[in-house]
C-alpha atoms as a PDB file:
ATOM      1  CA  UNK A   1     -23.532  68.265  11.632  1.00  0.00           C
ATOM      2  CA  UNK A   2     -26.105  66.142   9.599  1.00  0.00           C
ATOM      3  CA  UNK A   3     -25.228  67.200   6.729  1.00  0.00           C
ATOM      4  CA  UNK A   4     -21.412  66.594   7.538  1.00  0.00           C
ATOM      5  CA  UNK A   5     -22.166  62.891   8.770  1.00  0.00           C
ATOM      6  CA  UNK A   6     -24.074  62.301   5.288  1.00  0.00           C
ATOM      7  CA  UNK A   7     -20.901  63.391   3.231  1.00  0.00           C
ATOM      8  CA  UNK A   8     -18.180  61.188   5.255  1.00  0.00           C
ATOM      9  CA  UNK A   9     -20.711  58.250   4.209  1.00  0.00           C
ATOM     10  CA  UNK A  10     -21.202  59.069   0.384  1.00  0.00           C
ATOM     11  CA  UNK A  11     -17.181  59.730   0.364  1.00  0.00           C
ATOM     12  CA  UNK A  12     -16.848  56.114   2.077  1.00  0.00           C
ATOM     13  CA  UNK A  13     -19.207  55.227  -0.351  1.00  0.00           C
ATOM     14  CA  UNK A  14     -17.391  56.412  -3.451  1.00  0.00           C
ATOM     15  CA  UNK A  15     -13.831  55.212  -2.225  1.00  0.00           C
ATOM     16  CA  UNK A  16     -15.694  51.774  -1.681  1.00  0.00           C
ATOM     17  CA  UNK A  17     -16.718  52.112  -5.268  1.00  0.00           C
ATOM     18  CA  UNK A  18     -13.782  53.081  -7.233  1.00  0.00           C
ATOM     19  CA  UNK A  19     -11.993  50.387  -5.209  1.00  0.00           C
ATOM     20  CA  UNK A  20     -14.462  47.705  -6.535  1.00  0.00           C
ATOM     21  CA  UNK A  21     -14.448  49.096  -9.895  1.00  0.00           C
ATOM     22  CA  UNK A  22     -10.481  49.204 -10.105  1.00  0.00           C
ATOM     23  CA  UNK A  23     -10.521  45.518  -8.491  1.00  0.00           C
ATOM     24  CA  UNK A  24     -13.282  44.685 -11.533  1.00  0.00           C
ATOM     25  CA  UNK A  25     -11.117  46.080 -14.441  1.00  0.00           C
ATOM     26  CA  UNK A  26      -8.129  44.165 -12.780  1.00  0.00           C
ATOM     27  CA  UNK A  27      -9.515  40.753 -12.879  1.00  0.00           C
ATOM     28  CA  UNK A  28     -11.211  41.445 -16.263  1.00  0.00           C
ATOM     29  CA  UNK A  29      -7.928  42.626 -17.184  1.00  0.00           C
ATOM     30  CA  UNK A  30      -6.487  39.036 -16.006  1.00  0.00           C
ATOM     31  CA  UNK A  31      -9.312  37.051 -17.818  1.00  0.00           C
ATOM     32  CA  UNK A  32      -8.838  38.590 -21.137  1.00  0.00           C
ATOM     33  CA  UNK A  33      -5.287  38.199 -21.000  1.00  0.00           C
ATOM     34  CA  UNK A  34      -2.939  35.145 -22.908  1.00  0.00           C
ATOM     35  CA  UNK A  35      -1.227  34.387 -19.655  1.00  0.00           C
ATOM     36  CA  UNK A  36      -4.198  33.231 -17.376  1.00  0.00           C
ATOM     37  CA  UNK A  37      -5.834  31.305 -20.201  1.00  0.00           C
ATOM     38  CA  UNK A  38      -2.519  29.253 -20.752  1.00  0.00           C
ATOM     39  CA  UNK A  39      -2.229  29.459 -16.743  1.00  0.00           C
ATOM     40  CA  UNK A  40      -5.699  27.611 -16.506  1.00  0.00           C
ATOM     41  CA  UNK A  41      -4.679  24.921 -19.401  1.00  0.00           C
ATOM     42  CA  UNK A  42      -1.234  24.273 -17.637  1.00  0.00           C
ATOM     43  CA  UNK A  43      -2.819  23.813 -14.119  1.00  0.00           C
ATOM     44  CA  UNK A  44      -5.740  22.031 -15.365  1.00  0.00           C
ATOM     45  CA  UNK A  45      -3.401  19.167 -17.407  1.00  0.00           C
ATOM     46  CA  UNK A  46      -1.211  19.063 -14.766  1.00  0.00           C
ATOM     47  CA  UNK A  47      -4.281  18.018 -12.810  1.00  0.00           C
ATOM     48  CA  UNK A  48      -5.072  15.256 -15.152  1.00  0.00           C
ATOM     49  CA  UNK A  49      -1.890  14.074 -15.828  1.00  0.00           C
ATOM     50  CA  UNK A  50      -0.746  13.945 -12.535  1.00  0.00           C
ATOM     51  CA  UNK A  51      -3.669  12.566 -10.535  1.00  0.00           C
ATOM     52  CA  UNK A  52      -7.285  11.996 -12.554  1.00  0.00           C
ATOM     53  CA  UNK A  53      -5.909  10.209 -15.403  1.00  0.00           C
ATOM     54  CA  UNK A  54      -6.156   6.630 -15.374  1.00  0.00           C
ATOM     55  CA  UNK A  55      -2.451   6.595 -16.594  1.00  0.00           C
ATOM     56  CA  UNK A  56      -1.188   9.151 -14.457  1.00  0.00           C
ATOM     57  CA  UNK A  57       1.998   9.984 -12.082  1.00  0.00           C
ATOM     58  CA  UNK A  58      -0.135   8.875  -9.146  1.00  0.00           C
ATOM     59  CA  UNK A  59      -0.687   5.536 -10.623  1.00  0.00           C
ATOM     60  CA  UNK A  60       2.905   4.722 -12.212  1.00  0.00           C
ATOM     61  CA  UNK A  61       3.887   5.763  -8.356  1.00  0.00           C
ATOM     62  CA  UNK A  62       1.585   2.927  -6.818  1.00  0.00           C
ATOM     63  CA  UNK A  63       2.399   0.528  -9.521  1.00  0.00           C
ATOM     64  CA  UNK A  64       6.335   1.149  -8.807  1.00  0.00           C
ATOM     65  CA  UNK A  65       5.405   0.036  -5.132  1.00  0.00           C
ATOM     66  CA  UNK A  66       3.407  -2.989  -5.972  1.00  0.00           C
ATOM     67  CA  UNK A  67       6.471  -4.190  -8.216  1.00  0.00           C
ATOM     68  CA  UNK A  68       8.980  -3.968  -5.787  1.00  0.00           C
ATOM     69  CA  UNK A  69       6.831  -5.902  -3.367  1.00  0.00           C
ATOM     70  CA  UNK A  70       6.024  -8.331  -5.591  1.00  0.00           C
ATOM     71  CA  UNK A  71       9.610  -8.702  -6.737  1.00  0.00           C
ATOM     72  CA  UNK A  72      10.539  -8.853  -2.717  1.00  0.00           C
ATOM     73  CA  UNK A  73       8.152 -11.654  -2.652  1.00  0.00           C
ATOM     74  CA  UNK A  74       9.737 -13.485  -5.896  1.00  0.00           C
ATOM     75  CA  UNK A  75      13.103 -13.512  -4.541  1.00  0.00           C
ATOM     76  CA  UNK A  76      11.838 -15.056  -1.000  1.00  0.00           C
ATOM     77  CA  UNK A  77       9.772 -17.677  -3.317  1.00  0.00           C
ATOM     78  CA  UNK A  78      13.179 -18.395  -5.074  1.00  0.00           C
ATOM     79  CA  UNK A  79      14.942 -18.838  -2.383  1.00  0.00           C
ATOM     80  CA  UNK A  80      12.073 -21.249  -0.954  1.00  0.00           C
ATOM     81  CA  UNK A  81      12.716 -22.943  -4.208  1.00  0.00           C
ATOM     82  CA  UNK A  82      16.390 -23.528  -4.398  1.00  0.00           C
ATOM     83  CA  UNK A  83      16.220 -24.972  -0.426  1.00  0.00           C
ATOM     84  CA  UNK A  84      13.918 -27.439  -1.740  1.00  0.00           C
ATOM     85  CA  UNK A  85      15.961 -28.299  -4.763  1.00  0.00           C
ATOM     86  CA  UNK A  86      19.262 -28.720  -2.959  1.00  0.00           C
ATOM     87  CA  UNK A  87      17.066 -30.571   0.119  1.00  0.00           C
ATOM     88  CA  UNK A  88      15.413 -32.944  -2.964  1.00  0.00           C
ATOM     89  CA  UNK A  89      19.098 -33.347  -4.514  1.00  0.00           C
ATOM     90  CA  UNK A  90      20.365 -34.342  -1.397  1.00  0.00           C
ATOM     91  CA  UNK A  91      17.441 -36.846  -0.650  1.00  0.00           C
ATOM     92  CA  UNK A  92      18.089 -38.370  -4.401  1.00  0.00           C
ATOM     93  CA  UNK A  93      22.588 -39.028  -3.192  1.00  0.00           C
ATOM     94  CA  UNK A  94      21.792 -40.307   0.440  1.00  0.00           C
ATOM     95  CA  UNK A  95      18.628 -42.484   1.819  1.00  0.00           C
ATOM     96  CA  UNK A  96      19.636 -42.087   5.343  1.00  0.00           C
ATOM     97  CA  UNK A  97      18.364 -38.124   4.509  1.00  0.00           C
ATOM     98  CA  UNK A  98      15.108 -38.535   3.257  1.00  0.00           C
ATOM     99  CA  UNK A  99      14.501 -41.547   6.330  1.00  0.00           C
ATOM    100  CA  UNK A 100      15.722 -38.545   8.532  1.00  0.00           C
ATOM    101  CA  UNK A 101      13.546 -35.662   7.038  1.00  0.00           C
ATOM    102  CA  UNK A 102      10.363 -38.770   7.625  1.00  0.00           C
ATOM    103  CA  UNK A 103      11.119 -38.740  10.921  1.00  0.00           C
ATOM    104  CA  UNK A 104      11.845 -35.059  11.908  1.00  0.00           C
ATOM    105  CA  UNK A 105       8.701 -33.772   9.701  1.00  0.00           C
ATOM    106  CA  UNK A 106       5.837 -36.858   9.503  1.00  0.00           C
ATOM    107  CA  UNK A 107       7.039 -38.733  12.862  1.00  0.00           C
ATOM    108  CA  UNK A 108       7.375 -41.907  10.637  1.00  0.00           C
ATOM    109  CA  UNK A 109       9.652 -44.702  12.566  1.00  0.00           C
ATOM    110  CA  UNK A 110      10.595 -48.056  12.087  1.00  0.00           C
ATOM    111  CA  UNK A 111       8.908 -51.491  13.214  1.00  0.00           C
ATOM    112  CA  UNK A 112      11.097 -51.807  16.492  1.00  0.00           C
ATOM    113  CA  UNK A 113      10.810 -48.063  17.059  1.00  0.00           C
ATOM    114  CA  UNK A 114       8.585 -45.882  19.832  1.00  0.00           C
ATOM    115  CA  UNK A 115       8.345 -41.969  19.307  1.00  0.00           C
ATOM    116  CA  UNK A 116       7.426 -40.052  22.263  1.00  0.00           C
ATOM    117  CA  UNK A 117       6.463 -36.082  20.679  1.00  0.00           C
ATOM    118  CA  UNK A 118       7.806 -33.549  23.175  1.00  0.00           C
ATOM    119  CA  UNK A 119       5.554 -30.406  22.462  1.00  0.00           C
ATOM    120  CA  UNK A 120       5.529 -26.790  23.946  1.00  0.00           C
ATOM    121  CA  UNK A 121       1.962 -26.034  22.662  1.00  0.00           C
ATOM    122  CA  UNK A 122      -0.521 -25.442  25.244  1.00  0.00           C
ATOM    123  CA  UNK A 123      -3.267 -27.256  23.755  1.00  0.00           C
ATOM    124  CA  UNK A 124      -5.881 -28.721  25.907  1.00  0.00           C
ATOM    125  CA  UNK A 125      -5.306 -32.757  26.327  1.00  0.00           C
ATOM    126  CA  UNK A 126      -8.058 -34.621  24.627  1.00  0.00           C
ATOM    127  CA  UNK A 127      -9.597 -37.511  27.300  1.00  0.00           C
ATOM    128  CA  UNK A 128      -8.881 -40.754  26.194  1.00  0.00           C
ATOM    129  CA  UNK A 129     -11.925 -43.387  25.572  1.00  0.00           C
ATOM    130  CA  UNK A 130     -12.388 -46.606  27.050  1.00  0.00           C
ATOM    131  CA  UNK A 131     -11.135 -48.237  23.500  1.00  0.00           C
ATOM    132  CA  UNK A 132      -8.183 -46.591  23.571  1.00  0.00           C
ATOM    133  CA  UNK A 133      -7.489 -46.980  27.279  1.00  0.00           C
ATOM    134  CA  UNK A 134      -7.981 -51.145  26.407  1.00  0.00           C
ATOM    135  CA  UNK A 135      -5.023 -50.940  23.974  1.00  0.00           C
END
């Protein structure tokens, strides 16, 4: 029975072997040949072209982005522009505009004027001194 047990083991052993050996003369089989060398090149510039390089798909992607954003943010700019234009052309044909956009914006008024500013902030009131309180 000993000697039984010790010949299942080398046989293991042996099938163990040529199995290693056949995977070795595959993959040296694989590294000598053309089509794992050009494999390697092709997956290694497709690396670099798509993603390392300074210039590469990854980049022109992100760069595609920025421009559209920053084009997004030209036309709202152009539009600001055009508003202000047709707002300064107006003030330029009619006074009564520009003496209307003083008093909406800068709460300018006249000499026989009082403007009372209605405001929904919830700022704290600031006290008033005893100059101010003598006016």
């Amino acid at each position: 029975m000993h000697n039984s047990h010790l010949f299942c083991n080398f046989a293991d052993k042996l099938q163990n072997m040529k199995v290693i050996t056949s995977i070795k003369v595959f993959l040296l089989r694989v590294w000598h040949s053309m089509f794992f060398k050009y494999t390697v090149v092709c997956i290694a510039g497709v690396l670099i072209v798509g993603f390392l390089d300074e210039n590469s798909v990854w980049s022109h992607l992100k760069n595609r982005q920025k421009i559209s954003e920053l084009e997004e943010e030209t036309a709202r700019y152009n539009a600001i522009y055009q508003r202000d234009q047709a707002q300064i052309r107006e003030m330029d044909k009619n006074p009564k505009t520009m003496e209307r956009i003083a008093r909406e914006r800068y709460f300018m008024k006249a000499d026989d004027e009082d403007i009372f500013v209605l405001s929904d902030d919830d700022r704290e009131a600031k006290p008033i001194s005893d100059n101010e309180a003598a006016q």
